[in-house]
N, C-alpha and C. Protein backbone atom coordinates (compact mmCIF):
# COMPACT_ATOMS: atom_id res chain seq x y z
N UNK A 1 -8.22 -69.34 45.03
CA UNK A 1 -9.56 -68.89 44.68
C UNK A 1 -9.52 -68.18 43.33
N UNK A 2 -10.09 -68.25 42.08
CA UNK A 2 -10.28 -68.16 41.30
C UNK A 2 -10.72 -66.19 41.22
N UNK A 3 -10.31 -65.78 40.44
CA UNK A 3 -10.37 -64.07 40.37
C UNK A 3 -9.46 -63.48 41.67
N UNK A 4 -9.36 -64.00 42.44
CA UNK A 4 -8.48 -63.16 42.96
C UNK A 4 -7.05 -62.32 42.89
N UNK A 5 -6.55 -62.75 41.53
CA UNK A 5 -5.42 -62.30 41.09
C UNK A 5 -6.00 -61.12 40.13
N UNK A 6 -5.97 -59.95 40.32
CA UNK A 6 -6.34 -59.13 38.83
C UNK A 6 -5.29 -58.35 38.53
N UNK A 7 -5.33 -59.00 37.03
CA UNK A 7 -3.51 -57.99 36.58
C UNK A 7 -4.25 -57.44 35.42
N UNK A 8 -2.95 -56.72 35.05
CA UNK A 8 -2.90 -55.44 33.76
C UNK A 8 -1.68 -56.01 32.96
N UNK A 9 -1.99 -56.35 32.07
CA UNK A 9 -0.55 -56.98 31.10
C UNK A 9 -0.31 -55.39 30.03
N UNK A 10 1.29 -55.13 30.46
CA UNK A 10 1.14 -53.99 29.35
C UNK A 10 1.80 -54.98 27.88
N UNK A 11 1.39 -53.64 27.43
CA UNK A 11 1.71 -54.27 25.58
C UNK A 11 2.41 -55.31 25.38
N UNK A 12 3.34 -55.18 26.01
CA UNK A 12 4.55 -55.84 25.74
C UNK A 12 4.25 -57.52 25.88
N UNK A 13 3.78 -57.56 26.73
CA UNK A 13 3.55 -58.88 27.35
C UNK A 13 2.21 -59.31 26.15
N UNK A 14 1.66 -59.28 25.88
CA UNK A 14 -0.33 -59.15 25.51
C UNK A 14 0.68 -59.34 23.56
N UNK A 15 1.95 -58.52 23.27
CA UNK A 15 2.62 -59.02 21.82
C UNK A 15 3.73 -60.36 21.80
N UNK A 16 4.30 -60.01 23.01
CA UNK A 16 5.21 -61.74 23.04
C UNK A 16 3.92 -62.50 22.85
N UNK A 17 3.35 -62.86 23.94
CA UNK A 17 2.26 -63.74 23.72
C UNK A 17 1.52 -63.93 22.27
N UNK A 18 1.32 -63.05 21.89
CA UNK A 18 0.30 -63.06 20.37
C UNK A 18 1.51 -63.73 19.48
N UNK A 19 2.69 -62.80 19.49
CA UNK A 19 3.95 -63.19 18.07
C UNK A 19 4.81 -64.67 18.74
N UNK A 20 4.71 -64.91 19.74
CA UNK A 20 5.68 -66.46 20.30
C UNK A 20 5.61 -67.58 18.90
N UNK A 21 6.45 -67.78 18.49
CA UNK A 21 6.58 -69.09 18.20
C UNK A 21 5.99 -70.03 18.57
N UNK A 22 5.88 -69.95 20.18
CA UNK A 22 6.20 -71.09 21.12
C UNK A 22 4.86 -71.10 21.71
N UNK A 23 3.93 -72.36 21.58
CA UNK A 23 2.85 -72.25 22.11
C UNK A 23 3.35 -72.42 24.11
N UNK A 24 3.97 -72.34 24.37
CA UNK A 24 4.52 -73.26 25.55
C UNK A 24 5.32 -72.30 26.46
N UNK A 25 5.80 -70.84 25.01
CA UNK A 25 5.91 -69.49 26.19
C UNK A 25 5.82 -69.04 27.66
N UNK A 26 6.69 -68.73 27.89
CA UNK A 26 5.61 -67.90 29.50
C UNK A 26 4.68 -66.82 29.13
N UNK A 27 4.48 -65.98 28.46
CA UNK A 27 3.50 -64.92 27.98
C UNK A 27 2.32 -65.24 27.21
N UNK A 28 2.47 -67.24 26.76
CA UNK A 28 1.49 -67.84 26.05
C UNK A 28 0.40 -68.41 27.08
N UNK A 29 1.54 -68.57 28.30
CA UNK A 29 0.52 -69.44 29.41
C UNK A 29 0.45 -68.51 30.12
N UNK A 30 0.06 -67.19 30.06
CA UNK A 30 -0.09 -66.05 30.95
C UNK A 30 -1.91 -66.18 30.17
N UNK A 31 -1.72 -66.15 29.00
CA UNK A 31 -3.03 -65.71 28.33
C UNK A 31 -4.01 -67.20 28.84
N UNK A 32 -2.97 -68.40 28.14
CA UNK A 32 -3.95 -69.95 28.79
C UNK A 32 -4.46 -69.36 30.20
N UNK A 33 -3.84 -69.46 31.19
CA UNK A 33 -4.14 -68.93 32.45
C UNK A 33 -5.43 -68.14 32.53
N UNK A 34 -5.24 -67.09 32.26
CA UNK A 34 -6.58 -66.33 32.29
C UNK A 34 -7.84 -66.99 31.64
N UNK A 35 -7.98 -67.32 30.20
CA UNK A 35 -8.55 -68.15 29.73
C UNK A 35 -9.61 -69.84 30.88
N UNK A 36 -8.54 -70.11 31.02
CA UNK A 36 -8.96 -70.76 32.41
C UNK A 36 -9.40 -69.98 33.39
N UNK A 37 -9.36 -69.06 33.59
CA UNK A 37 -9.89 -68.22 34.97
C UNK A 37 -9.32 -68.31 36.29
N UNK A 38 -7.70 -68.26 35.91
CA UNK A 38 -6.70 -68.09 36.90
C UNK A 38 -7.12 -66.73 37.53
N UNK A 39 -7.35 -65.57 36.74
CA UNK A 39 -6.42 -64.75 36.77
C UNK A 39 -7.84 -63.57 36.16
N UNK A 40 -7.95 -62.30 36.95
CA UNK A 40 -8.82 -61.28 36.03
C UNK A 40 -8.11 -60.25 35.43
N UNK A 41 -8.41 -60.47 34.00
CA UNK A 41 -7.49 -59.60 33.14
C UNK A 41 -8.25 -58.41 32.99
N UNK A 42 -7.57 -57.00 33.54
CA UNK A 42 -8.23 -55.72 34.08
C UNK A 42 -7.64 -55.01 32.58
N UNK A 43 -8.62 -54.34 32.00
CA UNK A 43 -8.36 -53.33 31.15
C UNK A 43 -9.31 -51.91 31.05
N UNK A 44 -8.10 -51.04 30.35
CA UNK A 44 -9.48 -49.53 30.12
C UNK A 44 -9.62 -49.64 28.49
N UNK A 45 -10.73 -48.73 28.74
CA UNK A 45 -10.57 -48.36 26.99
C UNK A 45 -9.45 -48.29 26.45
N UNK A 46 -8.38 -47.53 27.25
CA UNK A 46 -7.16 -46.86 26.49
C UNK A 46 -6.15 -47.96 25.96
N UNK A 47 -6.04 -48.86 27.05
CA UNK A 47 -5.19 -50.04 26.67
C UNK A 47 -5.89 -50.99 25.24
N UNK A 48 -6.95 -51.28 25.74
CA UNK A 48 -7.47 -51.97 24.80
C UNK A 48 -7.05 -51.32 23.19
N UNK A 49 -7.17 -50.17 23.34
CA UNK A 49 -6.98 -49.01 21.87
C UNK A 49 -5.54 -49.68 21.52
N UNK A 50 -4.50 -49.72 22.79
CA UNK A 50 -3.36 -49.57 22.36
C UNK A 50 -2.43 -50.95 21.92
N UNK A 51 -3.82 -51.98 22.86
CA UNK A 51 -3.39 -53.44 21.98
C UNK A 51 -3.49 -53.69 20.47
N UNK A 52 -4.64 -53.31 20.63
CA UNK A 52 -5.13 -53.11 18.97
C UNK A 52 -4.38 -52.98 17.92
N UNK A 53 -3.68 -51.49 18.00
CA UNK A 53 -3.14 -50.62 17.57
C UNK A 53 -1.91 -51.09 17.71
N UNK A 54 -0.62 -51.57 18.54
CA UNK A 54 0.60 -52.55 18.32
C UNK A 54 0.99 -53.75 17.67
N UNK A 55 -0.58 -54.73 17.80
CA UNK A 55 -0.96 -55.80 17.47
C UNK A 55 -1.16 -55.90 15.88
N UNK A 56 -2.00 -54.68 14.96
CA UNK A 56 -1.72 -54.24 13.49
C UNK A 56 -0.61 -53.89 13.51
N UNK A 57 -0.14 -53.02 14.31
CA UNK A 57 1.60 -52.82 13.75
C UNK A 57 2.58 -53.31 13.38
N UNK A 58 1.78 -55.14 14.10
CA UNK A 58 3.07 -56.15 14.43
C UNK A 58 3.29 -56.62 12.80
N UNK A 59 1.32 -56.79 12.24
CA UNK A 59 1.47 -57.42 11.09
C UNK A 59 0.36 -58.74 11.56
N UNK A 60 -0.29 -58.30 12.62
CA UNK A 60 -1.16 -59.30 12.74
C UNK A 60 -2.99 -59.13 12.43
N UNK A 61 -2.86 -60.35 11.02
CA UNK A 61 -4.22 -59.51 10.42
C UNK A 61 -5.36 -59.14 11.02
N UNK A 62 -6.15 -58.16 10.66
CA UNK A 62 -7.34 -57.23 10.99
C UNK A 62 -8.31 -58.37 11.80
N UNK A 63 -8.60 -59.28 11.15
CA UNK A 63 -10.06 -60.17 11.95
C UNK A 63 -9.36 -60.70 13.05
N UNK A 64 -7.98 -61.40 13.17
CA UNK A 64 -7.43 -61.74 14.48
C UNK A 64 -7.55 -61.41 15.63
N UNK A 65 -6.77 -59.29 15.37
CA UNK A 65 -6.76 -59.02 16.03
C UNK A 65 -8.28 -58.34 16.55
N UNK A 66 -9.24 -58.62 16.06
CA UNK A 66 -10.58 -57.85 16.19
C UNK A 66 -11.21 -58.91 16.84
N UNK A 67 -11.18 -60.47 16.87
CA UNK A 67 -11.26 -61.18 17.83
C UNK A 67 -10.62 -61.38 18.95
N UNK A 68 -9.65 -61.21 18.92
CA UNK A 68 -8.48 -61.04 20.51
C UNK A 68 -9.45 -60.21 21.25
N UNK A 69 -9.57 -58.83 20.63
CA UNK A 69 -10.08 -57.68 21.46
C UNK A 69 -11.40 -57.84 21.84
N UNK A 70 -12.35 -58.73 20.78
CA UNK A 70 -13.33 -59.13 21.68
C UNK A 70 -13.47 -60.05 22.81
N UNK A 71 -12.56 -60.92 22.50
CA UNK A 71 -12.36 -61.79 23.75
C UNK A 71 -12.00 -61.15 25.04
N UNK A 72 -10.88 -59.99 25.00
CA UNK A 72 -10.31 -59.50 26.22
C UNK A 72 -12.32 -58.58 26.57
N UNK A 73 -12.87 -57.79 25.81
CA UNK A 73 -14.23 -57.17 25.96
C UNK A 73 -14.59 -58.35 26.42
N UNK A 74 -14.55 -59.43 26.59
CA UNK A 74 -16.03 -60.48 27.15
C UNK A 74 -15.58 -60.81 27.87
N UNK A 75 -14.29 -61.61 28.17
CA UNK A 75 -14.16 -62.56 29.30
C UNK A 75 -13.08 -60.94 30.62
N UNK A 76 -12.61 -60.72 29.94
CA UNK A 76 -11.93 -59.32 30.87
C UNK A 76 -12.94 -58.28 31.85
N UNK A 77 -12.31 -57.68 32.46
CA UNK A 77 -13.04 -57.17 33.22
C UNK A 77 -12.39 -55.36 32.89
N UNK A 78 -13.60 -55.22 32.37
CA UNK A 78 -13.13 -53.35 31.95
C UNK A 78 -13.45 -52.12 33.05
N UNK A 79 -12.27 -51.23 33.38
CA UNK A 79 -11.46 -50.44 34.57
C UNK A 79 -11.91 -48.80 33.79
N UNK A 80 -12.80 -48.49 34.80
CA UNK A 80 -13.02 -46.96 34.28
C UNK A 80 -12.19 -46.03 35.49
N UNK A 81 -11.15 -45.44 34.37
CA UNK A 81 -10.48 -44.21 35.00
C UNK A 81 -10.96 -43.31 35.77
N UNK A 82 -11.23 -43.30 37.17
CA UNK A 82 -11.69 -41.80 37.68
C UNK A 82 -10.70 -41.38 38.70
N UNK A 83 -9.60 -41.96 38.76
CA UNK A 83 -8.28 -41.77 40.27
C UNK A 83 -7.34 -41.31 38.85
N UNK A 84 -6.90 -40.20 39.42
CA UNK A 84 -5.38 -39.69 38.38
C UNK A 84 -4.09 -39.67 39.15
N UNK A 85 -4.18 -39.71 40.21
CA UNK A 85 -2.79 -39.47 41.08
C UNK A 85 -1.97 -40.37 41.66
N UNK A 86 -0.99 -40.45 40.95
CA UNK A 86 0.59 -41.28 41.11
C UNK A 86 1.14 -40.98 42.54
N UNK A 87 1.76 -41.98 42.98
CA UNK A 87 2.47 -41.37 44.06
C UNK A 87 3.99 -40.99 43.12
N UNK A 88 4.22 -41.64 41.98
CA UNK A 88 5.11 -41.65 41.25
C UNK A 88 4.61 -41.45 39.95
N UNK A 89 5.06 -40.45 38.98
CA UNK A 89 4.90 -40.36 38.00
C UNK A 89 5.58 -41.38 37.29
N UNK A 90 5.36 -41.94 35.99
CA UNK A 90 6.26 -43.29 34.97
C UNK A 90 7.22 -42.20 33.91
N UNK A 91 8.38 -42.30 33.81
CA UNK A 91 9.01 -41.93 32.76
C UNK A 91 8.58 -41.75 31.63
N UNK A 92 7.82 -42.70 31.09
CA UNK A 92 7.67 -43.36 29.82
C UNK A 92 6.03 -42.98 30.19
N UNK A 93 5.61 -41.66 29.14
CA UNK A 93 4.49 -41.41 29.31
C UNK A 93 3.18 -42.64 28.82
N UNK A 94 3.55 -43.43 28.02
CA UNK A 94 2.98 -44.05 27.16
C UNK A 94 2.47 -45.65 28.34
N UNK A 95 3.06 -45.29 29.29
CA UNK A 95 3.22 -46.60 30.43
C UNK A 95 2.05 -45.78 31.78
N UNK A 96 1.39 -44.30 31.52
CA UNK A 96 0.63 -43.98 32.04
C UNK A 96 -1.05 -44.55 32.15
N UNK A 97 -1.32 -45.12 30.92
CA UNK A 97 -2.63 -46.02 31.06
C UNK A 97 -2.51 -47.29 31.57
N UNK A 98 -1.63 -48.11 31.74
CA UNK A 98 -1.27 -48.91 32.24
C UNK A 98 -1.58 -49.07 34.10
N UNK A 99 -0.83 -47.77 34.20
CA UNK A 99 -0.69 -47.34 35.51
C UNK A 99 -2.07 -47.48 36.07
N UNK A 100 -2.44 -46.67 35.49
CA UNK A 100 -4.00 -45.92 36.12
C UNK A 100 -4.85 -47.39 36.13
N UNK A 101 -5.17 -47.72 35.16
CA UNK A 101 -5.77 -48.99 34.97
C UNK A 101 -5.39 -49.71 36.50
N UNK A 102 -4.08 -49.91 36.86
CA UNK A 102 -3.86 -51.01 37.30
C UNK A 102 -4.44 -50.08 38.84
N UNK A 103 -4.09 -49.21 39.18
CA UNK A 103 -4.82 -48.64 40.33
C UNK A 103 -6.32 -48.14 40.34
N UNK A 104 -6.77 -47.57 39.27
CA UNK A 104 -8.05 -47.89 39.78
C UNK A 104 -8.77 -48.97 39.50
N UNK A 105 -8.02 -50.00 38.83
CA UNK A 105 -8.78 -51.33 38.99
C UNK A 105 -8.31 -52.16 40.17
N UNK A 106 -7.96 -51.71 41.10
CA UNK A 106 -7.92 -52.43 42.51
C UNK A 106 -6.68 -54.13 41.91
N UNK A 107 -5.88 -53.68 40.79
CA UNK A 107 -5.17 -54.38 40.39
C UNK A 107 -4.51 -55.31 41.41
N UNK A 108 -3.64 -56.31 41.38
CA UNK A 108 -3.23 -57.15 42.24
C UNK A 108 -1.54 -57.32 41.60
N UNK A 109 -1.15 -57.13 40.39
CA UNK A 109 0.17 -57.19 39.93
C UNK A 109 -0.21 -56.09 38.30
N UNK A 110 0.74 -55.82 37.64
CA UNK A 110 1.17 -55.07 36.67
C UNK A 110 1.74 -55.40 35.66
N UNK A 111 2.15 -56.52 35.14
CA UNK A 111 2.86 -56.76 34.46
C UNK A 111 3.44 -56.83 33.08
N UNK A 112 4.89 -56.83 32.84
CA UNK A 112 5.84 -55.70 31.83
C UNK A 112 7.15 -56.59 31.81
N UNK A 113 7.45 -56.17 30.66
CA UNK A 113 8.87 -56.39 30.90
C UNK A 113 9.60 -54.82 30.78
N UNK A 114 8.78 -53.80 30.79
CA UNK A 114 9.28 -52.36 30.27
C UNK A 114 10.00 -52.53 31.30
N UNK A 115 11.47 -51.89 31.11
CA UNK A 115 12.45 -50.95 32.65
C UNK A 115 11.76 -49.82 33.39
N UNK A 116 10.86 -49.21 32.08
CA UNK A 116 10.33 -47.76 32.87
C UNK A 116 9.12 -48.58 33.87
N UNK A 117 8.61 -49.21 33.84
CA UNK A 117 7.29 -49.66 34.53
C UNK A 117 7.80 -50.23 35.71
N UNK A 118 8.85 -51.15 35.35
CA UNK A 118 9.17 -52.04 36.20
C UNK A 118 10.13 -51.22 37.41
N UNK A 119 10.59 -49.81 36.87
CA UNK A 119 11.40 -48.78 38.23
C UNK A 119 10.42 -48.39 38.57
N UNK A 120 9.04 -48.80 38.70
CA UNK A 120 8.19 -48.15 39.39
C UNK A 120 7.61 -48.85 41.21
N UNK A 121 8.25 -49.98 40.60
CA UNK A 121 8.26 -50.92 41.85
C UNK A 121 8.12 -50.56 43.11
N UNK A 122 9.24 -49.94 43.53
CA UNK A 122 9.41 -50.01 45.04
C UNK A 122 8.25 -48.79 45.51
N UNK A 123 8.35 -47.98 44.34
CA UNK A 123 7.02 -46.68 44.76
C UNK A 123 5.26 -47.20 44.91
N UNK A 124 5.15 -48.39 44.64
CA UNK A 124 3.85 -48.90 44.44
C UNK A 124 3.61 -49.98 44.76
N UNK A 125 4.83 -50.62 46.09
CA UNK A 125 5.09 -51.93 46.90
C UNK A 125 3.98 -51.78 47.97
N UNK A 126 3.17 -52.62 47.93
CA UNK A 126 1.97 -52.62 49.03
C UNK A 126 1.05 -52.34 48.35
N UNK A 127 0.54 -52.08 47.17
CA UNK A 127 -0.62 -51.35 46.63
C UNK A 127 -0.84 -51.89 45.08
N UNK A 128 0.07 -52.33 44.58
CA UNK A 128 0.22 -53.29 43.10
C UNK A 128 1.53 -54.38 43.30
N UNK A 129 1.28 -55.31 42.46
CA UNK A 129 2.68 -56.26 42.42
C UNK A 129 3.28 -55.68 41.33
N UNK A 130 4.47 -54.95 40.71
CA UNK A 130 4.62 -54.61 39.27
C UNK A 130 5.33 -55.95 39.28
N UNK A 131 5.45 -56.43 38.15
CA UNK A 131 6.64 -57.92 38.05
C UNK A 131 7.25 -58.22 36.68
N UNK A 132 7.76 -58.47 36.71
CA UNK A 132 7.60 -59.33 35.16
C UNK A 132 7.12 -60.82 35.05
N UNK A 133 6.98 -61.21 33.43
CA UNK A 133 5.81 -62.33 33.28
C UNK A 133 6.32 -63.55 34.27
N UNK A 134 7.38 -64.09 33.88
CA UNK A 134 8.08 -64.98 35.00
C UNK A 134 7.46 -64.85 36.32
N UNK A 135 7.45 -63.85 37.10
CA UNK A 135 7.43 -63.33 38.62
C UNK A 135 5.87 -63.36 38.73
N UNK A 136 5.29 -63.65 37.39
CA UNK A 136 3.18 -63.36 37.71
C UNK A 136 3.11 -64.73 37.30
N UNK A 137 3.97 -65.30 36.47
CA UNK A 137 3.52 -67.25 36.37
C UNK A 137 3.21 -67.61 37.84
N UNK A 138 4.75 -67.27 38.18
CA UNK A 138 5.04 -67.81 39.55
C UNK A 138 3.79 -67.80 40.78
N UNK A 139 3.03 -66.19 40.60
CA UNK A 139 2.34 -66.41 41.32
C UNK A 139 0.75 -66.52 40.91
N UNK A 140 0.43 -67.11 39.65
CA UNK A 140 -0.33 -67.79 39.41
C UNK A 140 -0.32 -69.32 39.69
N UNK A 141 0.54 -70.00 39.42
CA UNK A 141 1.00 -71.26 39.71
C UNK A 141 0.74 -71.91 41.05
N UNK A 142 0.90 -70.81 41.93
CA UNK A 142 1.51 -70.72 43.57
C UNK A 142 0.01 -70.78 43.79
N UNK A 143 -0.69 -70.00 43.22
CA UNK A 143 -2.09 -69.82 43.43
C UNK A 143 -3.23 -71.17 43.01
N UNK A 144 -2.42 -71.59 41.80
CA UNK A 144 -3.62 -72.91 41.47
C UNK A 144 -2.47 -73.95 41.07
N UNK A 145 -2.16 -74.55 42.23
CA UNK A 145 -0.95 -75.54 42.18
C UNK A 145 -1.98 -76.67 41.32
N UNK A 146 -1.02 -77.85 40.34
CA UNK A 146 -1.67 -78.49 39.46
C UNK A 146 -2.25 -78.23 38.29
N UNK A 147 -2.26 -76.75 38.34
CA UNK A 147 -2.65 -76.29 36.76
C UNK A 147 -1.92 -76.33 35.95
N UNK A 148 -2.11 -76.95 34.41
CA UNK A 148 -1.19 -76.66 33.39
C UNK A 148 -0.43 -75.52 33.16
C-alpha cells in the first residue's frame, strides 16, 4: 500500500544520493522510490535547514539545491516537533532532529548510515526501524515487489 512506509533520511543518505555518480545507487533509488510514492518522506523544518545547508557545503549550486528543497516542501510530508523525550538520548547531538522528526512523525524506519544513529537501534526496536539505506531498499522492494 502506497504511504505506508514513512521514513526520515538523515543527511547522509539525502548527500550520497544528490553527489552519486551513479544514477543506479542505492541512495539514488531511495529518492526514485519516493518520487514514485513508495515511500512518505517525513521532514521538520530543522532537517530541511540542514539539507540545505550540507548540500551548499557539498558544492552543489544554489538553484539545485533550492529546487530539491522545494520538491521535498511539496511532495514530502512536513513533522511538527511537539514530543521531546528519548527513551535514549543520540551521542551525536546533531542526529537529535532526525530523531524527533522520526518520532513525532509516527515514522516507520530512520535511515543513516551514521554509527551514532544507527547504536540507537535496539533502544527504539518496536517504535522506528533505524536501518541503513540497503536494509530500507529492502523493505521498500518487499513492499512494492516489481518496482524498478
Amino acid at each position: 500500500m502506497p504511504g505506508s512506509i514513512r521514513a526520515v533520511l538523515d543527511t547522509n543518505v539525502v548527500l550520497a544520493a544528490r553527489l552519486s555518480p551513479h544514477a543506479t545507487s542505492p541512495t539514488a533509488e531511495i529518492l526514485d522510490r519516493w518520487q514514485q510514492h513508495e515511500f512518505r518522506f517525513l521532514y521538520s523544518l530543522d532537517t530541511l535547514a540542514e539539507y540545505a545547508e550540507k548540500l551548499l557545503e557539498r558544492g552543489i549550486p544554489a538553484p539545485e539545491v533550492a529546487a530539491f528543497i522545494r520538491l521535498i516542501a511539496r511532495h514530502g510530508e512536513i513533522v511538527s516537533i511537539v514530543f521531546f523525550h528519548f527513551r535514549h538520548y543520540p551521542v551525536d547531538s546533531e542526529d537529535v532532529m532526525f530523531l524527533l522528526c522520526a518520532i513525532n512523525g509516527r515514522s516507520t524506519h530512520l535511515v543513516s548510515y551514521d554509527p551514532h544513529l544507527l547504536s540507537l537501534r535496539p533502544y527504539y526496536a518496536g517504535e522506528v526501524t533505524i536501518c541503513e539505506p540497503i536494509e530500507f531498499l529492502a523493505a521498500c522492494r518487499s513492499a512494492h515487489p516489481g518496482s524498478p
